[in-house]
Protein backbone atom coordinates (compact mmCIF):
# COMPACT_ATOMS: atom_id res chain seq x y z
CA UNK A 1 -45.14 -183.56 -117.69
CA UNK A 2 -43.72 -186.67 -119.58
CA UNK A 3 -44.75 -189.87 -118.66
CA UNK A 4 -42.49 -193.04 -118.57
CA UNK A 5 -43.62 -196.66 -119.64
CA UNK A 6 -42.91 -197.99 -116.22
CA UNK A 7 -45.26 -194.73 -114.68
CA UNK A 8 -47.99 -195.81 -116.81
CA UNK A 9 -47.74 -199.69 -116.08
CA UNK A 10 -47.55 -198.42 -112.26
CA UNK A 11 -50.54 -195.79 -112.83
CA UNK A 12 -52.64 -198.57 -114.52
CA UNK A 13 -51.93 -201.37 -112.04
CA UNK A 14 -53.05 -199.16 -109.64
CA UNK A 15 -56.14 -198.88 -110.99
CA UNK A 16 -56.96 -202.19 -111.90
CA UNK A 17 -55.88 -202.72 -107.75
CA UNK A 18 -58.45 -199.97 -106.88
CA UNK A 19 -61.23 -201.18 -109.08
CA UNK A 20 -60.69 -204.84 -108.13
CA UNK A 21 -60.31 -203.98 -104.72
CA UNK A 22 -63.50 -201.64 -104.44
CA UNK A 23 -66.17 -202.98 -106.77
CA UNK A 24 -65.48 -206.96 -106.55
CA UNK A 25 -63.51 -207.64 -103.03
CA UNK A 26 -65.07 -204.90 -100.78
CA UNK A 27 -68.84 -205.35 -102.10
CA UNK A 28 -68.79 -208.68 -101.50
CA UNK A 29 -67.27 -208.42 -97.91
CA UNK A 30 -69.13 -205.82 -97.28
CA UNK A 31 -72.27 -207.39 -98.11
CA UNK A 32 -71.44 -210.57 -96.24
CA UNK A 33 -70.60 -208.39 -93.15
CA UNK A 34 -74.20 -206.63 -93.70
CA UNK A 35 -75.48 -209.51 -93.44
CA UNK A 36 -73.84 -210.91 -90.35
CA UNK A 37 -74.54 -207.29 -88.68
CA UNK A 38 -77.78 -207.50 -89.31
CA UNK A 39 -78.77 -210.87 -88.43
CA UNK A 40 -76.87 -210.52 -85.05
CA UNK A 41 -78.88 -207.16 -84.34
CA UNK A 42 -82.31 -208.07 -85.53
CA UNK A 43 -81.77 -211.32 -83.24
CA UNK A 44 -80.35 -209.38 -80.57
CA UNK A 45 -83.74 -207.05 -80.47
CA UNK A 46 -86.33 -209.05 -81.63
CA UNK A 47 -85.59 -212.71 -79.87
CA UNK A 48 -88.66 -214.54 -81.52
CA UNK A 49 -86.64 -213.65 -84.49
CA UNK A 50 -83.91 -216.27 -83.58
CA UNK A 51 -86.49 -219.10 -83.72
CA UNK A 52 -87.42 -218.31 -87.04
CA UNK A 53 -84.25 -217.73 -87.99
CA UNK A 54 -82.20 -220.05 -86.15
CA UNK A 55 -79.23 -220.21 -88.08
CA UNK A 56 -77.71 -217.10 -90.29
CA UNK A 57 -77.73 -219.27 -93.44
CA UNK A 58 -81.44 -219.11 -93.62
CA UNK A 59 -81.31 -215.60 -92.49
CA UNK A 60 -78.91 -214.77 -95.60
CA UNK A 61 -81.43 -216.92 -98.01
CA UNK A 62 -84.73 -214.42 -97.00
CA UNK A 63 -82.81 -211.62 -96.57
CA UNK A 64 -81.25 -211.56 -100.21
CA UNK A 65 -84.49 -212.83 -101.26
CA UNK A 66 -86.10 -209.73 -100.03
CA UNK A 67 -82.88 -207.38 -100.58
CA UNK A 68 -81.76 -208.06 -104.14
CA UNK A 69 -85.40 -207.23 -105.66
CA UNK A 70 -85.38 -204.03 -103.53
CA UNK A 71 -82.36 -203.01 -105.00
CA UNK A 72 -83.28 -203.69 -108.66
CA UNK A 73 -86.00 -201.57 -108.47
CA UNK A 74 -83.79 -198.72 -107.06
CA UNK A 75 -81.14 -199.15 -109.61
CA UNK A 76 -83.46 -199.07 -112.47
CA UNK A 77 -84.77 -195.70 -110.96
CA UNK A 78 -81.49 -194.24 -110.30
CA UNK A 79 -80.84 -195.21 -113.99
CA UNK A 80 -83.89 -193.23 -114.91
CA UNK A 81 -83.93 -190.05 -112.84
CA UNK A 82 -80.66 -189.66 -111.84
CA UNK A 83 -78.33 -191.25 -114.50
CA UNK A 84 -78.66 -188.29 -117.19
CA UNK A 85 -77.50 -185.83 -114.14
CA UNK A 86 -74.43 -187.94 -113.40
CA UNK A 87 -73.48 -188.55 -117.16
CA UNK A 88 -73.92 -184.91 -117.76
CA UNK A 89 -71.41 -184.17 -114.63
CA UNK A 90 -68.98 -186.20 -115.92
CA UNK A 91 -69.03 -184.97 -119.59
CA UNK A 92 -68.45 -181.69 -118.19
CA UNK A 93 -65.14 -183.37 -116.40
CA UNK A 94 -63.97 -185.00 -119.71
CA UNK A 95 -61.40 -184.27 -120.92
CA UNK A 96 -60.53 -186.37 -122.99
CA UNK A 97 -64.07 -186.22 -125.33
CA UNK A 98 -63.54 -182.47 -125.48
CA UNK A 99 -60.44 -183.14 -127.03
CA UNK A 100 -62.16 -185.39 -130.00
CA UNK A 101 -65.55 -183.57 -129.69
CA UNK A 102 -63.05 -180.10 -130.61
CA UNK A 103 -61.50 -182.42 -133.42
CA UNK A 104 -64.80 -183.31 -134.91
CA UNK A 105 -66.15 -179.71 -134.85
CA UNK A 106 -63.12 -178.46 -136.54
CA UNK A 107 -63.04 -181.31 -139.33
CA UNK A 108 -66.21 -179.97 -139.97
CA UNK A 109 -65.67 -176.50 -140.69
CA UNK A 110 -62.52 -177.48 -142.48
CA UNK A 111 -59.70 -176.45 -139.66
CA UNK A 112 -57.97 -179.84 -139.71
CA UNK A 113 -54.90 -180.03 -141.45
CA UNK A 114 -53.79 -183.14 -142.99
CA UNK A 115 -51.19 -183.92 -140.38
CA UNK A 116 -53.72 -183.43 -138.00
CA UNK A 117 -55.60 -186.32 -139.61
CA UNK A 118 -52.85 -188.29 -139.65
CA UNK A 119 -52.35 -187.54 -135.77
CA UNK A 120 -55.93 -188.52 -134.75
CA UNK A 121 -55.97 -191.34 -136.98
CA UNK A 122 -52.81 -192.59 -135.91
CA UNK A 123 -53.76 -192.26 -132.20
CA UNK A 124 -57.75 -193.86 -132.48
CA UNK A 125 -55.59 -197.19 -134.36
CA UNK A 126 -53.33 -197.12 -131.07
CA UNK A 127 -56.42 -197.29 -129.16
CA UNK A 128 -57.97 -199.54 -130.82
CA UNK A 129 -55.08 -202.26 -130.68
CA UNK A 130 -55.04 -202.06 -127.41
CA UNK A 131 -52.56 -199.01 -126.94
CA UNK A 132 -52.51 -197.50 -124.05
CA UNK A 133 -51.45 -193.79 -125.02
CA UNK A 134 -54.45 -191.80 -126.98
CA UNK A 135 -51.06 -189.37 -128.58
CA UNK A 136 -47.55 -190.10 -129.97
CA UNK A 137 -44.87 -187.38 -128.90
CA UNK A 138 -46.83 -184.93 -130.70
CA UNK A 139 -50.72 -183.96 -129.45
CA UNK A 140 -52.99 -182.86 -132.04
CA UNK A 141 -54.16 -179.67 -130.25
CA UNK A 142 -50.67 -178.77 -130.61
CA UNK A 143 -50.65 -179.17 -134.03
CA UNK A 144 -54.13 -177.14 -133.80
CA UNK A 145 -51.84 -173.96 -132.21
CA UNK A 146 -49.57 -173.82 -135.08
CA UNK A 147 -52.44 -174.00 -137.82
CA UNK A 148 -54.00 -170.87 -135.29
CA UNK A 149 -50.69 -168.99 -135.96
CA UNK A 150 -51.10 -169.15 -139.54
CA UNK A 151 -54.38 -168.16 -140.00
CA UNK A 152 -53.68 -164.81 -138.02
C-alpha cells in the first residue's frame, strides 16, 4: 500500500495526539479526579476523617505522600519480574527489528549484496537525520528476493 507525505504527517500527528493525550493530559486528570473521589468517599464513610482532613488540599499532600512511594516500589518490581515478559512480547510483534535483525544475520553469512548495503545504509542515515521513512521506493528485503532468485 503506498503511503503519501500528507498520510504520514496525519498518521504521526495522530500519534503524538494519542500519546499526549493518554500519558500527560489523562494521567494527570485522572489522578486529580482520584484524588477528589477518594477524599469525598473516605469523608463520606469515615466522618472523623473530615476533621483531620478538613480541606482536600491537605488530603492531596498525605495522600501523595503515602501514594507516590507505594507506587515506586511497584514500578521497580514490575520492572523486575514482569518487564523481561513484556519486552519479550513485543519483540515477538516487531517488525521492524526482524527486518534489521534478518539484515544482520545475512551480512554475516555473506548474503548481502552491495546494493543491499547501500539500501540499509541509506535508510539508517534517513533515520538518523530525523527521516521519517526507514526505506526509499525500494525495501531491502526486496532486493533480498531477487538475490534468492539467483542463487537457485
Amino acid at each position: 500500500m503506498p503511503y503519501s507525505i500528507s498520510s504520514d504527517w496525519f498518521r504521526r500527528r495522530w500519534l503524538d495526539f494519542r500519546n499526549g493525550h493518554s500519558i500527560y493530559l489523562v494521567f494527570a486528570m485522572t489522578f486529580a479526579n482520584f484524588i477528589t473521589i477518594q477524599y469525598q468517599l473516605l469523608i463520606d464513610r469515615l466522618p472523623y476523617l473530615g476533621e483531620l482532613f478538613d480541606s482536600i488540599l491537605i488530603f492531596a499532600i498525605v495522600f501523595i505522600l503515602a501514594y507516590v512511594p507505594l507506587s515506586i516500589v511497584l514500578g521497580y518490581w514490575h520492572r523486575k519480574s514482569q518487564w523481561k515478559v513484556e519486552q519479550d512480547a513485543l519483540f515477538r510483534e516487531n517488525k521492524v527489528g526482524a527486518i534489521m535483525w534478518m539484515y544482520v544475520i545475512d551480512l554475516i553469512e555473506g548474503n548481502v549484496s552491495e546494493e543491499d548495503k547501500k539500501l540499509m545504509k541509506e535508510s539508517l542515515l534517513r533515520i538518523t537525520r530525523g527521516e521519517t521513512r526507514l526505506y526509499g521506493t525500494k525495501k531491502s528485503t526486496d532486493n533480498r528476493k531477487s538475490t534468492d532468485k539467483k542463487d537457485e
